[in-house]
PDB file of N, CA and C in Angstrom:
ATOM      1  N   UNK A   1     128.424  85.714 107.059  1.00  0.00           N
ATOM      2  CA  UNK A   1     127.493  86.808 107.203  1.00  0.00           C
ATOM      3  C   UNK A   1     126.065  86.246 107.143  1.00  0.00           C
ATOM      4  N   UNK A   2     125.348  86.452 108.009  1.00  0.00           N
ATOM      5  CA  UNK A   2     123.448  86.468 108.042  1.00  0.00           C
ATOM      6  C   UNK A   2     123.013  87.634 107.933  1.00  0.00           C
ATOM      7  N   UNK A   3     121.565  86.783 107.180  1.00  0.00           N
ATOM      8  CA  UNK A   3     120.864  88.388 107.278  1.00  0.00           C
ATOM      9  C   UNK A   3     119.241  88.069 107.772  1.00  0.00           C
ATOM     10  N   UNK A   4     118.813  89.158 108.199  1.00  0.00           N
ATOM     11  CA  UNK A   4     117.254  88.359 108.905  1.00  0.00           C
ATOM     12  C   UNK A   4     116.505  87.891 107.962  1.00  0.00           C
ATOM     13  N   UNK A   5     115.498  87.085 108.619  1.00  0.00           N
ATOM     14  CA  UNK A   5     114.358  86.289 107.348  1.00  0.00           C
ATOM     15  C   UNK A   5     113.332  87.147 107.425  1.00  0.00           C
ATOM     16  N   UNK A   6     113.002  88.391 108.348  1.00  0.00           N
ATOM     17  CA  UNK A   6     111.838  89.417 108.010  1.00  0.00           C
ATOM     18  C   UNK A   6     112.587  90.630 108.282  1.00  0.00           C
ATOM     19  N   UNK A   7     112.008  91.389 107.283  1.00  0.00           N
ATOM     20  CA  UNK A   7     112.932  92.540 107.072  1.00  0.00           C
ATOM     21  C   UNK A   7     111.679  93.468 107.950  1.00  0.00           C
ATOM     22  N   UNK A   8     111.993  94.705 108.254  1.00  0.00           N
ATOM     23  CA  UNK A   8     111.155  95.658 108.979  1.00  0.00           C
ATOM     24  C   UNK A   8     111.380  95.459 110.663  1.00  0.00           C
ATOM     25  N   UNK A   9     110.253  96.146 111.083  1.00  0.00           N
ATOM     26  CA  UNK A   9     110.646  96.176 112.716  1.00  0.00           C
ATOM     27  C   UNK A   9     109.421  95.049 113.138  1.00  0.00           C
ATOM     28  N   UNK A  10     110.089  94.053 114.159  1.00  0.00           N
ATOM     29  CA  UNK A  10     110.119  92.618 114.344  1.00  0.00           C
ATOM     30  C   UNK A  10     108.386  93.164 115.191  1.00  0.00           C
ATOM     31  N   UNK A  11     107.879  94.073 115.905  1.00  0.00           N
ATOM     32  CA  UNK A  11     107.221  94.328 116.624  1.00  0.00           C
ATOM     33  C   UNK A  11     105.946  95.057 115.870  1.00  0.00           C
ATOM     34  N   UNK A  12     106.129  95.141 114.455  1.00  0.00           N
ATOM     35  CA  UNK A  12     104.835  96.112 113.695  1.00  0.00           C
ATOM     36  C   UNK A  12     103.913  95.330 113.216  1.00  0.00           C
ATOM     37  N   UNK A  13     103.717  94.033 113.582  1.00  0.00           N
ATOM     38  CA  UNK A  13     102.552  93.335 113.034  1.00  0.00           C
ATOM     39  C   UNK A  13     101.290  93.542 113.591  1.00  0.00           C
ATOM     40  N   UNK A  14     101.112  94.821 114.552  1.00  0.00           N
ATOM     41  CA  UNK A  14      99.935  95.306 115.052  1.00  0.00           C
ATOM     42  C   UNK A  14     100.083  96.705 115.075  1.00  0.00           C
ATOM     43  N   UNK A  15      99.252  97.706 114.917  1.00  0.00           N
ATOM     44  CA  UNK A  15      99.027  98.630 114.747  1.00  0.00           C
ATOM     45  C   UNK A  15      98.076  99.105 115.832  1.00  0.00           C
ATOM     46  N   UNK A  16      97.860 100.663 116.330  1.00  0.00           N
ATOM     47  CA  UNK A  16      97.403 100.977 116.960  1.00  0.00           C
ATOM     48  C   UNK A  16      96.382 101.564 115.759  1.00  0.00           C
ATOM     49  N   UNK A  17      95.316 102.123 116.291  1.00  0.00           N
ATOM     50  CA  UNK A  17      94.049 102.941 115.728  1.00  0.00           C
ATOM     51  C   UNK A  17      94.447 103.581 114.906  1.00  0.00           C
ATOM     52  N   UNK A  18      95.620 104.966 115.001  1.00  0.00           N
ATOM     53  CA  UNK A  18      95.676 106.101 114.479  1.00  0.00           C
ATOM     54  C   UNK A  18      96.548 105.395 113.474  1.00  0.00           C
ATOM     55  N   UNK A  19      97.831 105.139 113.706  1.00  0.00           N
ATOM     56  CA  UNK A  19      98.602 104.603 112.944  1.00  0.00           C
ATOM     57  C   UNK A  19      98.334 103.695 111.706  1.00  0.00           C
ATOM     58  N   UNK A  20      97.115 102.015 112.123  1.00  0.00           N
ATOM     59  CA  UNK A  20      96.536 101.771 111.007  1.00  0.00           C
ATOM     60  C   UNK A  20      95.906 102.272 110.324  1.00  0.00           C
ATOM     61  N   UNK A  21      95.045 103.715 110.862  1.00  0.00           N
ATOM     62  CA  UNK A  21      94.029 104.089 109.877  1.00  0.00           C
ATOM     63  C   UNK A  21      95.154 105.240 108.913  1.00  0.00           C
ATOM     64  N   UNK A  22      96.240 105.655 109.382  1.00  0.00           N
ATOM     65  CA  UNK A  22      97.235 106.745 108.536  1.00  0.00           C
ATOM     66  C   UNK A  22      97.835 105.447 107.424  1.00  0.00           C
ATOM     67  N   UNK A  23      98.135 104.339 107.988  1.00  0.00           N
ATOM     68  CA  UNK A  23      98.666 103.703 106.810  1.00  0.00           C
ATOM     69  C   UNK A  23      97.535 102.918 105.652  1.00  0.00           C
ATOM     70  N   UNK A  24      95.843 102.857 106.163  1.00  0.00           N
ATOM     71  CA  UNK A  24      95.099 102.573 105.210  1.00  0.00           C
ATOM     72  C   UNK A  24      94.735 103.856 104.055  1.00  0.00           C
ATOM     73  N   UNK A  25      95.175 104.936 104.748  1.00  0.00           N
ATOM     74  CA  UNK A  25      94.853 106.522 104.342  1.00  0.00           C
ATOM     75  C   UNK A  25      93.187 106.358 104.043  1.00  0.00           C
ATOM     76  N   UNK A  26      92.333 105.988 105.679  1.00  0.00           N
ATOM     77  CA  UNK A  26      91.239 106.816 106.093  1.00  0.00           C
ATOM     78  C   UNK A  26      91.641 107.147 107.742  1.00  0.00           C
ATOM     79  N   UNK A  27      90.274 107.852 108.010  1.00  0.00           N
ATOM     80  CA  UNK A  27      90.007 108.287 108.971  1.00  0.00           C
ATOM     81  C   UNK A  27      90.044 107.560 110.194  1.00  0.00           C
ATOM     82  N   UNK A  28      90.660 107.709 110.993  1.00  0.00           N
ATOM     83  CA  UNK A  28      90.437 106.537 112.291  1.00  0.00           C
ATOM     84  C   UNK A  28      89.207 106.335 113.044  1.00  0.00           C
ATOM     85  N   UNK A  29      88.345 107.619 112.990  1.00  0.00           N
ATOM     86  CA  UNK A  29      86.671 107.329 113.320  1.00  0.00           C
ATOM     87  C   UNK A  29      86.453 106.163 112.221  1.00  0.00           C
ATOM     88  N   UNK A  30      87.134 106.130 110.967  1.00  0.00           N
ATOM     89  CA  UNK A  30      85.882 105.059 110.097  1.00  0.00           C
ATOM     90  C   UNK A  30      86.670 103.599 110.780  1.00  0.00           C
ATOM     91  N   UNK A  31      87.421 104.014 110.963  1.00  0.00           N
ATOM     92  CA  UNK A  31      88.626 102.398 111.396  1.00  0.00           C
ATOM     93  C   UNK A  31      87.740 101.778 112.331  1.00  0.00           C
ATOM     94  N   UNK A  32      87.269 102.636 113.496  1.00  0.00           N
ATOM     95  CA  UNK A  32      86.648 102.251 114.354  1.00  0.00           C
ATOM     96  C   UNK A  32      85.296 101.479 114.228  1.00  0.00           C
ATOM     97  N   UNK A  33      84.502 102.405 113.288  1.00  0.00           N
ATOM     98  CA  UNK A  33      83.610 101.928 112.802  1.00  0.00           C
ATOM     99  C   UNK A  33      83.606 100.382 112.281  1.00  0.00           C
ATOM    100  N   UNK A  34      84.107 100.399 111.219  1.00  0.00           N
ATOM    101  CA  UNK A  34      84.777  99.080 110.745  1.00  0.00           C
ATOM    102  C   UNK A  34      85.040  98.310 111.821  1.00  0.00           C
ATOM    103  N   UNK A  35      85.629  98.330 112.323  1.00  0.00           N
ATOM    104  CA  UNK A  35      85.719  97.380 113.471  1.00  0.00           C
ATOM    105  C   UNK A  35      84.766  97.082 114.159  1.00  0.00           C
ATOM    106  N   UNK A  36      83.788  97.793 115.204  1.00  0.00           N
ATOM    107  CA  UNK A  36      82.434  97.795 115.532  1.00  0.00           C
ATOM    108  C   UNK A  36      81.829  96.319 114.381  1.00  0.00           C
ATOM    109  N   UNK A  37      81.696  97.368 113.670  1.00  0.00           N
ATOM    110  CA  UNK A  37      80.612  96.311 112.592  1.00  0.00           C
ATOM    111  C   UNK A  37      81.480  95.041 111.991  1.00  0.00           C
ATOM    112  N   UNK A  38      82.387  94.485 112.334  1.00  0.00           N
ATOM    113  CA  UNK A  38      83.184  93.824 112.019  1.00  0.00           C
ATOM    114  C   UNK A  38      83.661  93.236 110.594  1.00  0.00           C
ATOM    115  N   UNK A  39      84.199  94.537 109.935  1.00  0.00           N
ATOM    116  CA  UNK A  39      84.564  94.325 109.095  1.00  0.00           C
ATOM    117  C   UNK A  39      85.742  94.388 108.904  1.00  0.00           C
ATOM    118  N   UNK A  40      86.697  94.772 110.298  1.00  0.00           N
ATOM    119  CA  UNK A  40      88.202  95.073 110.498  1.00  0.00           C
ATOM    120  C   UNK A  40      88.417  93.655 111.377  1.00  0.00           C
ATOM    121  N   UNK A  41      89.521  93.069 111.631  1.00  0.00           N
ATOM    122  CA  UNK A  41      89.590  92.314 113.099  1.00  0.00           C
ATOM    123  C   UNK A  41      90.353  93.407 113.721  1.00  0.00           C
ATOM    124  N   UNK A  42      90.285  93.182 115.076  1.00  0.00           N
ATOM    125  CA  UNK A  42      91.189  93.967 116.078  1.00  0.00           C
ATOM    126  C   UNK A  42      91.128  93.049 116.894  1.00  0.00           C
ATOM    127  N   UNK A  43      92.252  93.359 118.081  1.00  0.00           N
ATOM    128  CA  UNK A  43      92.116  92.277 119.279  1.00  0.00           C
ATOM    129  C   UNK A  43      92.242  93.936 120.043  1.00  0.00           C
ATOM    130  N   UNK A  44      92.111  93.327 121.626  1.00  0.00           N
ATOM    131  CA  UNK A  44      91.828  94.454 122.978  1.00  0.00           C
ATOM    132  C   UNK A  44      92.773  93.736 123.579  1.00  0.00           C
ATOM    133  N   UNK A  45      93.906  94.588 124.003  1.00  0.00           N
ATOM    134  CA  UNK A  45      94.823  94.353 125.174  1.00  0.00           C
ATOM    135  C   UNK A  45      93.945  94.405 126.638  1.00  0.00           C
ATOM    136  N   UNK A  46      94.512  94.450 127.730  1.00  0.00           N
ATOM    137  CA  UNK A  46      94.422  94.301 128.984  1.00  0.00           C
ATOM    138  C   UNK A  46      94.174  95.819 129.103  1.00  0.00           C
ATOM    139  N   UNK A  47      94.619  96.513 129.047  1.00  0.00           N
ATOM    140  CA  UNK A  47      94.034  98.080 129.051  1.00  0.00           C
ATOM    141  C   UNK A  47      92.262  98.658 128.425  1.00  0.00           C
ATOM    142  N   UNK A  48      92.211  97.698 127.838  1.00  0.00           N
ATOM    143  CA  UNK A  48      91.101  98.583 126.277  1.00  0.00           C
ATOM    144  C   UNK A  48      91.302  98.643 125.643  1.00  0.00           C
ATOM    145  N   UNK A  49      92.944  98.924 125.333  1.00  0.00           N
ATOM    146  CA  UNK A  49      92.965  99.646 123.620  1.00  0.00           C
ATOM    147  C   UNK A  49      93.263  98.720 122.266  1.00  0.00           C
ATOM    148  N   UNK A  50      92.595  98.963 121.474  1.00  0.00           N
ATOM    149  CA  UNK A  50      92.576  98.249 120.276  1.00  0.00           C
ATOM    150  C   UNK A  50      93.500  98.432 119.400  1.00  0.00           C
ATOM    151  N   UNK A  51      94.244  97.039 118.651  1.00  0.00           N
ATOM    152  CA  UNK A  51      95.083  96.739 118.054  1.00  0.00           C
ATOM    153  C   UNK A  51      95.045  96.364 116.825  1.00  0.00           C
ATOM    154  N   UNK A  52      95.081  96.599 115.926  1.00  0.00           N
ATOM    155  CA  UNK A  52      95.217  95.972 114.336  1.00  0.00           C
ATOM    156  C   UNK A  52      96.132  95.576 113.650  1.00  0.00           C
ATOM    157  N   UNK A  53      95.767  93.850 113.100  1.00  0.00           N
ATOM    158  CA  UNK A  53      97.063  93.284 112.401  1.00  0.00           C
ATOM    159  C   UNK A  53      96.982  94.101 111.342  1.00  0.00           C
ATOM    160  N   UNK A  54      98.187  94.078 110.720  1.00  0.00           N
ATOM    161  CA  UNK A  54      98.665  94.322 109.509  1.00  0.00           C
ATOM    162  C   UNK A  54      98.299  94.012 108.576  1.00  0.00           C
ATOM    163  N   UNK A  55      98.186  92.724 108.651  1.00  0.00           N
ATOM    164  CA  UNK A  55      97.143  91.871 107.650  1.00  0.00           C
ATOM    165  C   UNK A  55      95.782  92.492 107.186  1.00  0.00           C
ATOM    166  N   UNK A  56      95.271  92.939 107.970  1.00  0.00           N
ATOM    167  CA  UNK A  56      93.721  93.828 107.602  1.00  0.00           C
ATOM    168  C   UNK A  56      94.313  95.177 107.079  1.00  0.00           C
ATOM    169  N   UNK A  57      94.860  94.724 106.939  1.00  0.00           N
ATOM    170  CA  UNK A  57      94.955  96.255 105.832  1.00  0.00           C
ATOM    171  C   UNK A  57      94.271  95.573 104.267  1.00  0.00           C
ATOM    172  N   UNK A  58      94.414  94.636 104.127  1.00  0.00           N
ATOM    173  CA  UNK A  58      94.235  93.969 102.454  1.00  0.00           C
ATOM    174  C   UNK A  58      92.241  94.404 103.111  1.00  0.00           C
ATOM    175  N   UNK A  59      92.084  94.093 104.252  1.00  0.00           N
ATOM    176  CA  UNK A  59      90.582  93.750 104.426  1.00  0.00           C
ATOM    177  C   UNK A  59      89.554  95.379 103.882  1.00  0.00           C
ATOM    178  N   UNK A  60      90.977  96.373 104.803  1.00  0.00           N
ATOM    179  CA  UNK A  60      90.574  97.887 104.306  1.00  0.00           C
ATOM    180  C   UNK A  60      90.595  97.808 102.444  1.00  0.00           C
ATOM    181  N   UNK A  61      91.379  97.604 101.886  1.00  0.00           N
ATOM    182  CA  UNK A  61      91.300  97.628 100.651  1.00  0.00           C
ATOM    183  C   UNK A  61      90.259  97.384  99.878  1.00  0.00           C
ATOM    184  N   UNK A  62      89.797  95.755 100.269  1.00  0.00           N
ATOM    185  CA  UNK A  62      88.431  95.425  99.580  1.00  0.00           C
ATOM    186  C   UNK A  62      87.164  96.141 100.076  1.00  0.00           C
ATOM    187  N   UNK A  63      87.187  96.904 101.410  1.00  0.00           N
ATOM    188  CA  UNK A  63      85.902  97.094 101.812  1.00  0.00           C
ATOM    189  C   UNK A  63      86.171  98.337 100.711  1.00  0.00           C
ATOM    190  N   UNK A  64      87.177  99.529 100.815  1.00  0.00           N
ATOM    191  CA  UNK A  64      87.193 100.971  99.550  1.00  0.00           C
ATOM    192  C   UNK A  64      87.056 100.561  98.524  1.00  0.00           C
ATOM    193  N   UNK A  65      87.539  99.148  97.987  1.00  0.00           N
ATOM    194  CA  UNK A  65      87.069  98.860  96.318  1.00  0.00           C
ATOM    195  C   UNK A  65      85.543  99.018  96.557  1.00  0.00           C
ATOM    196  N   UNK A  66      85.132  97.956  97.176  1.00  0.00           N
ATOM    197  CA  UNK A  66      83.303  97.714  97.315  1.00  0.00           C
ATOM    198  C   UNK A  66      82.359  98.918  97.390  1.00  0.00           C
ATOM    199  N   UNK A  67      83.394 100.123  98.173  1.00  0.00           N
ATOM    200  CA  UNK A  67      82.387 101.114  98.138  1.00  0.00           C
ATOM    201  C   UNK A  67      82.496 102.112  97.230  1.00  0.00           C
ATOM    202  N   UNK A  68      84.030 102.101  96.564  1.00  0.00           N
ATOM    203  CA  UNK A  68      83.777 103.131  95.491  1.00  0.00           C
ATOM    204  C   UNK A  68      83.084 102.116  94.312  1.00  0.00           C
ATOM    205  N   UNK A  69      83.838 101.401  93.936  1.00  0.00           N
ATOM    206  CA  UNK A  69      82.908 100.061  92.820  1.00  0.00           C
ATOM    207  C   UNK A  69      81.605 100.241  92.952  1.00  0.00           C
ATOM    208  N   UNK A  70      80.833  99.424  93.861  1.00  0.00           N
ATOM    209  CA  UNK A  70      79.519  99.041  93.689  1.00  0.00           C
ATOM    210  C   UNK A  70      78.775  99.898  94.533  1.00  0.00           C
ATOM    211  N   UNK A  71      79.399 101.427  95.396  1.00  0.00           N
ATOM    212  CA  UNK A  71      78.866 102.196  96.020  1.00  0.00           C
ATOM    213  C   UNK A  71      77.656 101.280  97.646  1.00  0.00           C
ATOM    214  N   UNK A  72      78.197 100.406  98.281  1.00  0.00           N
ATOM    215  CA  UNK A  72      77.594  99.632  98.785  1.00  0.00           C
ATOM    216  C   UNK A  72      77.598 100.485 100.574  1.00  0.00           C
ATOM    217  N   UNK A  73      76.435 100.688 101.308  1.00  0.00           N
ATOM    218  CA  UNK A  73      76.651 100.821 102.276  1.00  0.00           C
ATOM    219  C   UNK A  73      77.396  99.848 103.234  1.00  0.00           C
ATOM    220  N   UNK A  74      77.150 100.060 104.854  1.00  0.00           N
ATOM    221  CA  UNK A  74      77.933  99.923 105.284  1.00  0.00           C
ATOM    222  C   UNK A  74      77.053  98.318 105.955  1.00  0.00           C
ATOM    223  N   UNK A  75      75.638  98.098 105.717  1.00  0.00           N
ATOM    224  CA  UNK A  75      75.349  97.024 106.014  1.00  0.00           C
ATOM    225  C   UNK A  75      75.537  95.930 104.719  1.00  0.00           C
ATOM    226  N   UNK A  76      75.548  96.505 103.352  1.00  0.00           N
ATOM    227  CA  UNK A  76      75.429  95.540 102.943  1.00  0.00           C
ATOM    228  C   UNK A  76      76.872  95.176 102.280  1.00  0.00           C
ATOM    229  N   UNK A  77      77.870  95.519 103.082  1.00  0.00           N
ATOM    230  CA  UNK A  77      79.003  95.756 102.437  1.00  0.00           C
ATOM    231  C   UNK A  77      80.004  94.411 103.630  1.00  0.00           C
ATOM    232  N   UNK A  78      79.010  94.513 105.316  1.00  0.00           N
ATOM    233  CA  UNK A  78      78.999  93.099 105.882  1.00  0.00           C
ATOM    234  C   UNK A  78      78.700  91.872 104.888  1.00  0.00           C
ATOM    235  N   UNK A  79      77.504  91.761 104.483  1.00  0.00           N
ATOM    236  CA  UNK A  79      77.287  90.501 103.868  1.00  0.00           C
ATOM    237  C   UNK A  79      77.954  90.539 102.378  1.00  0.00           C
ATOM    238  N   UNK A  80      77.935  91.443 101.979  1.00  0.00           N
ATOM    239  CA  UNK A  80      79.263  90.637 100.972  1.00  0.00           C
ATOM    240  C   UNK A  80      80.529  90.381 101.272  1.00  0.00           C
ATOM    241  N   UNK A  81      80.698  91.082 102.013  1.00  0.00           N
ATOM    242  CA  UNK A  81      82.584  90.459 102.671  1.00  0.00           C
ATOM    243  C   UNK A  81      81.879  88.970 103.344  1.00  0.00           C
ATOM    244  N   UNK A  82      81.024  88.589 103.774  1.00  0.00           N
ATOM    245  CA  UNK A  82      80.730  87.297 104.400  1.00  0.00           C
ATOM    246  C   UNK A  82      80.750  86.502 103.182  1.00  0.00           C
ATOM    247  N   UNK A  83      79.880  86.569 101.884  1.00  0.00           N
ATOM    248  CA  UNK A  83      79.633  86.095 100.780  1.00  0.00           C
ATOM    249  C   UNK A  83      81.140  86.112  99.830  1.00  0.00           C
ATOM    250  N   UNK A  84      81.986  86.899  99.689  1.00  0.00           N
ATOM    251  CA  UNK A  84      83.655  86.736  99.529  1.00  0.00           C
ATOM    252  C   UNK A  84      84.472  85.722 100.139  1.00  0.00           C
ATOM    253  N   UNK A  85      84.277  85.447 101.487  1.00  0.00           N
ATOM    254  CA  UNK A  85      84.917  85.230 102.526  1.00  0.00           C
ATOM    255  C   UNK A  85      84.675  83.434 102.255  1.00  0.00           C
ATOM    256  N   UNK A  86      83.282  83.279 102.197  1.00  0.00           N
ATOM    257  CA  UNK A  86      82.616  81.933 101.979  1.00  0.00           C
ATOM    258  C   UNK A  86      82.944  81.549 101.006  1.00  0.00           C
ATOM    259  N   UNK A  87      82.628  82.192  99.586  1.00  0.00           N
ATOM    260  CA  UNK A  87      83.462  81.828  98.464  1.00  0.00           C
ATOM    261  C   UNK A  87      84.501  81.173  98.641  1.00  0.00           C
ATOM    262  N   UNK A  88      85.436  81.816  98.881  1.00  0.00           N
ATOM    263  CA  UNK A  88      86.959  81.778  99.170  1.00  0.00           C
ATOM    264  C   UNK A  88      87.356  80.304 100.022  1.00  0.00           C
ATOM    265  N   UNK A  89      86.319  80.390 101.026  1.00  0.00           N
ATOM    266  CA  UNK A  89      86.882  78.913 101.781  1.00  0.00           C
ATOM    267  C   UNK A  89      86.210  78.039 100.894  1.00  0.00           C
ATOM    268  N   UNK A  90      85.052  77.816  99.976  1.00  0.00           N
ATOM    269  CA  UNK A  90      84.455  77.000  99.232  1.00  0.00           C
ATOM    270  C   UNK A  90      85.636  76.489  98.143  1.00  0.00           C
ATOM    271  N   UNK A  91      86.521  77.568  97.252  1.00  0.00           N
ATOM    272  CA  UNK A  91      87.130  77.273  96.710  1.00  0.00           C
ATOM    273  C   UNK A  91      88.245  76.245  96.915  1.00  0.00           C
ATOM    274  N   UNK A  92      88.626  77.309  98.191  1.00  0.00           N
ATOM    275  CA  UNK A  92      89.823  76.275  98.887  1.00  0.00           C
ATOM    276  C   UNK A  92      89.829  74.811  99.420  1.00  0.00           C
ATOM    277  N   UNK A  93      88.445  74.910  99.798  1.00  0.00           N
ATOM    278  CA  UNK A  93      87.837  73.009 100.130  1.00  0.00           C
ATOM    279  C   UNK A  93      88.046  72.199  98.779  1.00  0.00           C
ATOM    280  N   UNK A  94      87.602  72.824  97.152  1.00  0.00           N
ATOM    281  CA  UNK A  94      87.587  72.526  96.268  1.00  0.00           C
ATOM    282  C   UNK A  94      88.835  72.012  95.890  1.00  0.00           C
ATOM    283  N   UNK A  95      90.099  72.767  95.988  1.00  0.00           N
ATOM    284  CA  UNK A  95      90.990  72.932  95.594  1.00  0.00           C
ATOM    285  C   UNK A  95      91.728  71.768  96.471  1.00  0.00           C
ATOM    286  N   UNK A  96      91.832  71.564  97.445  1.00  0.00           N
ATOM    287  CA  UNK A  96      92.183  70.280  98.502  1.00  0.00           C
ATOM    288  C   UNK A  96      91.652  69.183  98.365  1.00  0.00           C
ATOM    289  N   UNK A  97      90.622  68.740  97.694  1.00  0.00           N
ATOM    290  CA  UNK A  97      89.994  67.681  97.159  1.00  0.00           C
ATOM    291  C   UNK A  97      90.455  66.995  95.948  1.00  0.00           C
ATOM    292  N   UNK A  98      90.958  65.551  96.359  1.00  0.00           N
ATOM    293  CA  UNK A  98      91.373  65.161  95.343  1.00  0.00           C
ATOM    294  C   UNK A  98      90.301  64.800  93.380  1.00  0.00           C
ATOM    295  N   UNK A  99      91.276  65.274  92.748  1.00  0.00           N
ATOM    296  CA  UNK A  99      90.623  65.066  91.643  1.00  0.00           C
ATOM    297  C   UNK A  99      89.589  63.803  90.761  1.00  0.00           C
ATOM    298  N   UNK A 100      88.527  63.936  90.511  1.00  0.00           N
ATOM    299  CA  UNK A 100      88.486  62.027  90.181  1.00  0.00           C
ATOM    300  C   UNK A 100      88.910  62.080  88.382  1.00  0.00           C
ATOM    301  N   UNK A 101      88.830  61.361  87.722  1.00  0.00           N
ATOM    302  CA  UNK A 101      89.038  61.337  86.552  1.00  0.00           C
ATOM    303  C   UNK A 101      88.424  60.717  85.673  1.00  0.00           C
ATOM    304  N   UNK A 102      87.507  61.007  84.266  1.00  0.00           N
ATOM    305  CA  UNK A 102      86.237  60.525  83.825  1.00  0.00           C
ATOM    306  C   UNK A 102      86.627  58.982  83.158  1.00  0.00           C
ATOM    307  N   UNK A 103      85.674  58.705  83.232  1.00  0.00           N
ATOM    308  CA  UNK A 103      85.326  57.027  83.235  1.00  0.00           C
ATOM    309  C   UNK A 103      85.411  56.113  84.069  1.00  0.00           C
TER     310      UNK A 103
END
């Protein structure tokens, strides 16, 4: 007996507009928005229409912490996700670097 190595439907790692913004539980005007100002990724099929990984859903999360938390608009809520983002790869450079050891 096998069983699959990803459970769910093999094809949901993108989301359409309405659908990601029902599973972030906002509005799909703000989805859009977000995206615009690029604080969502989306990619554009061959048609127009815009697609969202799954993955940005964690991205929706931090932008609603940031704005109920620190009440941050919507410009300055870009440069701290840039200032997070930078962090984050700073650490990770850190963290891949081998250790030296004193003396």
């Amino acid at each position: 007996m096998t069983y699959p190595l990803v459970l769910g439907h093999v094809g949901a790692h993108r989301l359409d507009p309405e659908s990601f913004a029902e599973t972030a539980g906002v509005h799909p005007e703000l989805v859009h928005r977000w995206a615009t100002l690029g604080l969502v990724e989306c990619v554009t099929d061959a048609r127009g229409n815009r697609w969202f990984p799954v993955t940005e859903l964690a991205a929706v999360a931090r932008i609603q912490r940031l704005r109920a938390g620190l009440g941050l608009n919507y410009a300055a809520l870009g440069v701290v996700v840039d200032l997070l983002d930078r962090i984050a790869e700073l650490e990770a450079t850190l963290q891949q670097r081998p250790r030296r050891t004193g003396g």
